[in-house]
Protein backbone atom coordinates (compact mmCIF):
# COMPACT_ATOMS: atom_id res chain seq x y z
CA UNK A 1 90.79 334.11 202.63
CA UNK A 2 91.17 331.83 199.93
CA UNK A 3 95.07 332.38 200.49
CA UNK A 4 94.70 331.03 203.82
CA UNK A 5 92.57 327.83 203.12
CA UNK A 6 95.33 326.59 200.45
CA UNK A 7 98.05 327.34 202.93
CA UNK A 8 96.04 325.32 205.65
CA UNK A 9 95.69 322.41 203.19
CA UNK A 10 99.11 322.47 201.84
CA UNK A 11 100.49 321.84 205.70
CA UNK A 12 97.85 319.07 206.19
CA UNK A 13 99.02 317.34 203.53
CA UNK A 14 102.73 317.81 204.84
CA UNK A 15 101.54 315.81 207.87
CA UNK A 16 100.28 313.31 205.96
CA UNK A 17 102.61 312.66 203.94
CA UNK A 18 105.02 312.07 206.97
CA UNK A 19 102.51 309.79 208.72
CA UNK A 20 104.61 306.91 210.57
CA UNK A 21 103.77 303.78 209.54
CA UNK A 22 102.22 301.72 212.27
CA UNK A 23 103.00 297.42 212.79
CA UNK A 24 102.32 294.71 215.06
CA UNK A 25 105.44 293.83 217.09
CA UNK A 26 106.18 290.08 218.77
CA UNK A 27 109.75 289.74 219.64
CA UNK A 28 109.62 285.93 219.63
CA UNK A 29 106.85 283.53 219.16
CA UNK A 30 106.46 279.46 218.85
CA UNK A 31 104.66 278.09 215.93
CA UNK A 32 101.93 281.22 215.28
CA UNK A 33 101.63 281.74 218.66
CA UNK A 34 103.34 285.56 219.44
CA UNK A 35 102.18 288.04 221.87
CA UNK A 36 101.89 291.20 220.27
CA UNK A 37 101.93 294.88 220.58
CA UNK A 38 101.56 297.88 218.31
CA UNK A 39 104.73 299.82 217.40
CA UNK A 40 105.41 302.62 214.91
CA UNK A 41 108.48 302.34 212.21
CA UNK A 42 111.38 304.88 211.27
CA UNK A 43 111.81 306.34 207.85
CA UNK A 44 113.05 303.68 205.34
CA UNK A 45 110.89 300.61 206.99
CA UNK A 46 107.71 298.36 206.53
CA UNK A 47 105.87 295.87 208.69
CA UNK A 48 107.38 292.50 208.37
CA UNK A 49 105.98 288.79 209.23
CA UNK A 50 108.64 286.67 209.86
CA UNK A 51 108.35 282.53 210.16
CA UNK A 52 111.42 279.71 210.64
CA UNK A 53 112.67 277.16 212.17
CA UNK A 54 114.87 276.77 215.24
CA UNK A 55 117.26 274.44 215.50
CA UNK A 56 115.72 272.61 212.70
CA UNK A 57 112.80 271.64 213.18
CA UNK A 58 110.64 273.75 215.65
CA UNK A 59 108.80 276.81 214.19
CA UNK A 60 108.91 280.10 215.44
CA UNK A 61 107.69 283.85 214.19
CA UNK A 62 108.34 287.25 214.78
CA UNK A 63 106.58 290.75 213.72
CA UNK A 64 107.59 294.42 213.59
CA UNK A 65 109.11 296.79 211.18
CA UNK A 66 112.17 296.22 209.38
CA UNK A 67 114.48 297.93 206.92
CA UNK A 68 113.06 297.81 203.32
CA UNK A 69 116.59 296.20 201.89
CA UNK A 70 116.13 293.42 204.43
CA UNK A 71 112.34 292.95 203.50
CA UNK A 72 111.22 289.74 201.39
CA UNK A 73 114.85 287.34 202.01
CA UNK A 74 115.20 284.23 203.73
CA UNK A 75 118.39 284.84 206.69
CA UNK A 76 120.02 282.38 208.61
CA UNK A 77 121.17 282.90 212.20
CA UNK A 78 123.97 281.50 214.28
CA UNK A 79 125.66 282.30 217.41
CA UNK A 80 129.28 282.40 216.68
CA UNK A 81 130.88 282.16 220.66
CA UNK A 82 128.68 279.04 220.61
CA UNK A 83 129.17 277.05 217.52
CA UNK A 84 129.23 278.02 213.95
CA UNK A 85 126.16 276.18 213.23
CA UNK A 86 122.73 278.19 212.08
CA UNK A 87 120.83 278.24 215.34
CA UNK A 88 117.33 279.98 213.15
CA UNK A 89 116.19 280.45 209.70
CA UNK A 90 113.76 283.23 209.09
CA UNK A 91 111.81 284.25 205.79
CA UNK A 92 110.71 287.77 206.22
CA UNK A 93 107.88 288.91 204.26
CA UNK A 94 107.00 293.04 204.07
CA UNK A 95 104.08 295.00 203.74
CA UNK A 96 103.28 298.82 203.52
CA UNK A 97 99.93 299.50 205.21
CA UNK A 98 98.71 299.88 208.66
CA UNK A 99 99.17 296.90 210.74
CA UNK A 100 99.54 294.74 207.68
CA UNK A 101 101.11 292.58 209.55
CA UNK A 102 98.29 291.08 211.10
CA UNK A 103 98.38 289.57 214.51
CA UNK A 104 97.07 285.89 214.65
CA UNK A 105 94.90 284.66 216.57
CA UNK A 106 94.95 281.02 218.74
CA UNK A 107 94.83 278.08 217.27
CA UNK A 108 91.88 276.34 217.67
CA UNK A 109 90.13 279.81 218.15
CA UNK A 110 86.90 279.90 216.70
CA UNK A 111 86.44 276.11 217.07
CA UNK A 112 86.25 276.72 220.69
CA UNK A 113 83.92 279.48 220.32
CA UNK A 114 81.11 277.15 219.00
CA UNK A 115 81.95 274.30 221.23
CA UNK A 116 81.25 276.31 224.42
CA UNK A 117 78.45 277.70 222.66
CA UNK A 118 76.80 274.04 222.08
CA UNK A 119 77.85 273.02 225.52
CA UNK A 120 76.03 275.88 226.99
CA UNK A 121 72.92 275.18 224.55
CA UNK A 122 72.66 271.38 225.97
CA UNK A 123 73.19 273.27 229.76
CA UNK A 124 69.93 275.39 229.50
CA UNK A 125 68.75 272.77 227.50
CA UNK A 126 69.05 270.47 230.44
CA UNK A 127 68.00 272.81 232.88
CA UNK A 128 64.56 273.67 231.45
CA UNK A 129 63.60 269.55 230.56
């Protein structure tokens, strides 16, 4: 019996120690705005949060799960059939948890939460004067 429990243990830890590690994805996002989904990495990557700037000057993020040597360095981008000049520069930044790679939310977010909560107030408020 007791044969049976540690063999039962010993594969459940197997499993676990092959557990896929599990990121936010956003292909392509201006400023921190980037619709994401939930993807799972191969062997040999982490999450990664990405932010740069396009053509100079506007900002743009990605997410999702990138090879480990590629994690933490700052890359620039260009499109070589259309000019040699760096069309994005991207800081990658890795980490090596579940969804570590938080999703943002909108801007503005929680603001707006209390503002239609005080415009609401001074609607009933109205309503029972």
């Amino acid at each position: 019996m007791n044969r049976i429990i540690v063999q039962l243990l010993v594969v459940g830890f197997c499993f676990a120690m092959v557990h896929a590690l599990r990121c936010y994805e956003c292909k392509f996002g201006i400023s921190r705005v980037c619709i994401t989904t939930k993807t799972t990495c191969e062997s040999g990557e982490q999450c990664f949060s990405g932010e740069g700037t396009a053509v100079g000057f506007v900002p743009i993020t990605l997410k999702g799960c990138l090879k480990i040597e590629k994690c933490n360095k700052t890359t620039e981008e260009s499109i070589p059939a259309i000019s040699n000049s760096t069309v994005y520069s991207m800081t990658k930044t890795c980490c090596d948890t579940d969804l570590c790679n938080a999703a943002p939310g909108l801007p503005g977010a929680p603001g707006l939460g209390l503002l239609l909560a005080s415009v609401s107030a001074l609607f009933v408020a109205n309503l029972m004067a």
